[in-house]
N, C-alpha and C. Protein backbone atom coordinates (compact mmCIF):
# COMPACT_ATOMS: atom_id res chain seq x y z
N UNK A 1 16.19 49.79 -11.50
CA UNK A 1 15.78 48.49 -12.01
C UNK A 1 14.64 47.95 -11.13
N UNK A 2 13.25 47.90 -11.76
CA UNK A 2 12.15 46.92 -10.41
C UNK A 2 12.48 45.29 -10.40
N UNK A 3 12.05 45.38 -9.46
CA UNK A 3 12.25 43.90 -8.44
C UNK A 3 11.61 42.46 -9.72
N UNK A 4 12.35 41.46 -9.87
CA UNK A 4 11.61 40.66 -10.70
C UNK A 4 10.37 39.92 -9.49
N UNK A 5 9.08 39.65 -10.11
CA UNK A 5 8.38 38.54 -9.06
C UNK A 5 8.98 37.30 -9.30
N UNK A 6 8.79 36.62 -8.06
CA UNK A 6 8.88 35.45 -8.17
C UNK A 6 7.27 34.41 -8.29
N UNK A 7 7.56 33.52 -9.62
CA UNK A 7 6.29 32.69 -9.76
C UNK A 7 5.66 31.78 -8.64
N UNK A 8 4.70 32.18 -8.14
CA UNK A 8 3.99 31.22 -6.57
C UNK A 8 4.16 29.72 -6.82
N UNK A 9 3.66 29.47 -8.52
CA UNK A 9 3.33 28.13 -8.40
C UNK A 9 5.11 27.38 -8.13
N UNK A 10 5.81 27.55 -8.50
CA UNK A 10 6.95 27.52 -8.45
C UNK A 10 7.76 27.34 -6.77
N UNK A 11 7.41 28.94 -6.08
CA UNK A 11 8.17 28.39 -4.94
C UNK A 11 7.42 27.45 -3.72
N UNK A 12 5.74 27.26 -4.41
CA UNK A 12 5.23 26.48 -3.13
C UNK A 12 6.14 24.77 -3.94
N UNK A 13 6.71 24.89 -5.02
CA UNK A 13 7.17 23.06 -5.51
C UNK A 13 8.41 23.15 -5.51
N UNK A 14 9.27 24.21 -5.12
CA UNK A 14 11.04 23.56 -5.33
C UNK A 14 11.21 24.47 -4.05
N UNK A 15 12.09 23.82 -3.71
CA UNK A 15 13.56 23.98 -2.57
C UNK A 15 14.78 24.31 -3.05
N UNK A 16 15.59 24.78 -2.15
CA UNK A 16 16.93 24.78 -2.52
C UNK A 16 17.76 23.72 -1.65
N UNK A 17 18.69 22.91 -1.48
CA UNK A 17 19.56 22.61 -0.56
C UNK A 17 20.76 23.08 -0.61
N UNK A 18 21.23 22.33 0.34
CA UNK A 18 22.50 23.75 1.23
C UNK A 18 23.49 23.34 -0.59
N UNK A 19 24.00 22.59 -1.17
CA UNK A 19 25.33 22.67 -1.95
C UNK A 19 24.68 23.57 -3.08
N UNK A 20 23.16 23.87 -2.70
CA UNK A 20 22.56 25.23 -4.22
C UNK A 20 21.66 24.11 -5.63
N UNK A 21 21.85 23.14 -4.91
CA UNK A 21 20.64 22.24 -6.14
C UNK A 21 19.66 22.67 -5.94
N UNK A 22 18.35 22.29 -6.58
CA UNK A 22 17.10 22.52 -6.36
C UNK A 22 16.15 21.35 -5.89
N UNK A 23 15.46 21.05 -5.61
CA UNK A 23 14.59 20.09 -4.64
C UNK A 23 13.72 19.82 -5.38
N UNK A 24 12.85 18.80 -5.79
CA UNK A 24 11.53 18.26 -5.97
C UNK A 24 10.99 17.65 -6.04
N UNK A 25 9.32 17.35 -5.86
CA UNK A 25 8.94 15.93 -5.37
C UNK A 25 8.61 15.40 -6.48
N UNK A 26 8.55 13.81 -6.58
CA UNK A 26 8.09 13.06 -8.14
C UNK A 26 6.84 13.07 -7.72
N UNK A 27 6.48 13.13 -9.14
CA UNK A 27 4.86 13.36 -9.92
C UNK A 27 4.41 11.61 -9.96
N UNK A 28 3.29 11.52 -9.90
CA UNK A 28 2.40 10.13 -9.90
C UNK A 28 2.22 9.79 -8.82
N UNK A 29 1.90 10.31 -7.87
CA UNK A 29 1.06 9.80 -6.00
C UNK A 29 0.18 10.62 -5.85
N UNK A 30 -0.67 10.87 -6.84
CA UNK A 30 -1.70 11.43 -6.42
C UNK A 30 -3.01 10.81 -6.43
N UNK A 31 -3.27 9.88 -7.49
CA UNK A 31 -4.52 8.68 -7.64
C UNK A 31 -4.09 7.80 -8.37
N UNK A 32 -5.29 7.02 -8.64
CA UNK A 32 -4.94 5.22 -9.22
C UNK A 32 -3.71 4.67 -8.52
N UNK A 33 -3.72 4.39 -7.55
CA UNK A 33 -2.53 3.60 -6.31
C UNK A 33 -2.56 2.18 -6.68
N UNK A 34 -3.49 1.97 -6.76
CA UNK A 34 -3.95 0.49 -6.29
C UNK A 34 -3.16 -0.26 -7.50
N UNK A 35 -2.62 0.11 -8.84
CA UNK A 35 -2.22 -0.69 -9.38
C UNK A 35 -1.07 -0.64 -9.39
N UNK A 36 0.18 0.43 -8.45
CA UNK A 36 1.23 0.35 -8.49
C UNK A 36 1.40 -0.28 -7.50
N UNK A 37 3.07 -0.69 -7.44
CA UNK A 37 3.42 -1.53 -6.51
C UNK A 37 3.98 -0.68 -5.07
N UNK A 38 4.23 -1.44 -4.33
CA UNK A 38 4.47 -0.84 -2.90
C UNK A 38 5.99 0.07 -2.69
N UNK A 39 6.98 -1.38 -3.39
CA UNK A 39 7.93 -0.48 -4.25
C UNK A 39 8.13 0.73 -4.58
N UNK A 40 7.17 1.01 -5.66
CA UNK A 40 6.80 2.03 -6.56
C UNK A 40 6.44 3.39 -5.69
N UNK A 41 5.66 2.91 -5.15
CA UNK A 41 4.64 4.25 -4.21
C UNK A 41 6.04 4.76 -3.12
N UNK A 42 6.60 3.30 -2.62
CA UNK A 42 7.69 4.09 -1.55
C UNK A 42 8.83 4.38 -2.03
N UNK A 43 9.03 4.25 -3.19
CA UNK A 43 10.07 5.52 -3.81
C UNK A 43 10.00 6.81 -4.29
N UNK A 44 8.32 6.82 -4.78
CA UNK A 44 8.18 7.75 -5.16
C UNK A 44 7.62 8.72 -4.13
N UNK A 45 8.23 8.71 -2.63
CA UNK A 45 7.98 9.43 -1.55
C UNK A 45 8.82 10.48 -1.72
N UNK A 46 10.05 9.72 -1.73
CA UNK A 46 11.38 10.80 -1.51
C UNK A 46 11.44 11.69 -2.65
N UNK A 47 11.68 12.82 -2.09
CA UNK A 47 12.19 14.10 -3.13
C UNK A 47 13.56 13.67 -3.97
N UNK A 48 13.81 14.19 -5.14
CA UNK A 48 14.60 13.82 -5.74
C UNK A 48 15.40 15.26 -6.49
N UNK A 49 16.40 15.53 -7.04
CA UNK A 49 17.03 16.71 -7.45
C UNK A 49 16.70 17.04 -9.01
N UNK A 50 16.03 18.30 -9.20
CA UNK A 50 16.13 18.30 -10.41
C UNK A 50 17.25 18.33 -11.16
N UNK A 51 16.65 17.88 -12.58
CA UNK A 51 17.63 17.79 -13.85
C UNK A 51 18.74 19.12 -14.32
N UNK A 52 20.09 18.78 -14.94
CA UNK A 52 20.58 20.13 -14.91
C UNK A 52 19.96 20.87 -16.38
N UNK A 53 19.29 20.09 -17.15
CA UNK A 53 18.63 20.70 -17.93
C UNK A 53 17.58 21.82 -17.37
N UNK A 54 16.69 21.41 -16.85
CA UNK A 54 15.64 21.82 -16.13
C UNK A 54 16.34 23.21 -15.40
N UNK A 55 17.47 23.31 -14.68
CA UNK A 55 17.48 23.76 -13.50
C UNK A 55 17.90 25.34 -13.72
N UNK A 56 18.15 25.66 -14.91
CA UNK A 56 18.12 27.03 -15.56
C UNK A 56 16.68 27.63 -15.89
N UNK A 57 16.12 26.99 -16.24
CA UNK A 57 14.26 27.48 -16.39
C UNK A 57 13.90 27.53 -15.20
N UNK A 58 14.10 26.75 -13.95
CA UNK A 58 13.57 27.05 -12.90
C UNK A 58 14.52 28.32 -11.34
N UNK A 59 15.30 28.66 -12.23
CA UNK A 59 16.17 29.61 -11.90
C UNK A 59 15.16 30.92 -11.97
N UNK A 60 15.22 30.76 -13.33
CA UNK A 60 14.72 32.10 -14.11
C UNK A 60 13.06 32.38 -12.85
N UNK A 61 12.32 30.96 -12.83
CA UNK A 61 10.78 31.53 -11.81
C UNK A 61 11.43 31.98 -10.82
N UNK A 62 12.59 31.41 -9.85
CA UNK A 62 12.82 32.21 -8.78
C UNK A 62 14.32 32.61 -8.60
N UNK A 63 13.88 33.65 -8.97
CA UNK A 63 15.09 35.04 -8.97
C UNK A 63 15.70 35.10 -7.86
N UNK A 64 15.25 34.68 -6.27
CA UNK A 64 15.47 35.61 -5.30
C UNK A 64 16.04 34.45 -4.34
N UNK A 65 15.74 32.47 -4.55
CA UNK A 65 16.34 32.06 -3.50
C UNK A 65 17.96 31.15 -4.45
């Protein structure tokens, strides 16, 4: 049986943590700041767990962690 790859774009954006969830950062901090609130920007620092929908498709990019 050959080795599946694992997708790059994929393992440079998710983590695993120790109980086996997957890790990832929220989307929207990258430009136009100025009209969100301070609030806004400092929540959307913290990493948050993906969805359990989600978390079977992102299984499948990485096979190996």
């Amino acid at each position: 049986m050959p080795k599946i790859k694992t997708v790059s774009g994929a393992k440079k954006r998710f983590k695993l943590t120790g109980s086996g969830k997957i890790k990832r950062k929220k989307a929207f901090t990258s430009h136009i700041l100025t009209k969100k609130s301070n609030k806004r920007k400092r929540n959307l620092r913290k990493a948050t767990v993906v969805s359990d929908g989600d978390t079977s498709n992102i299984k499948r990019l990485l096979p190996y962690i």
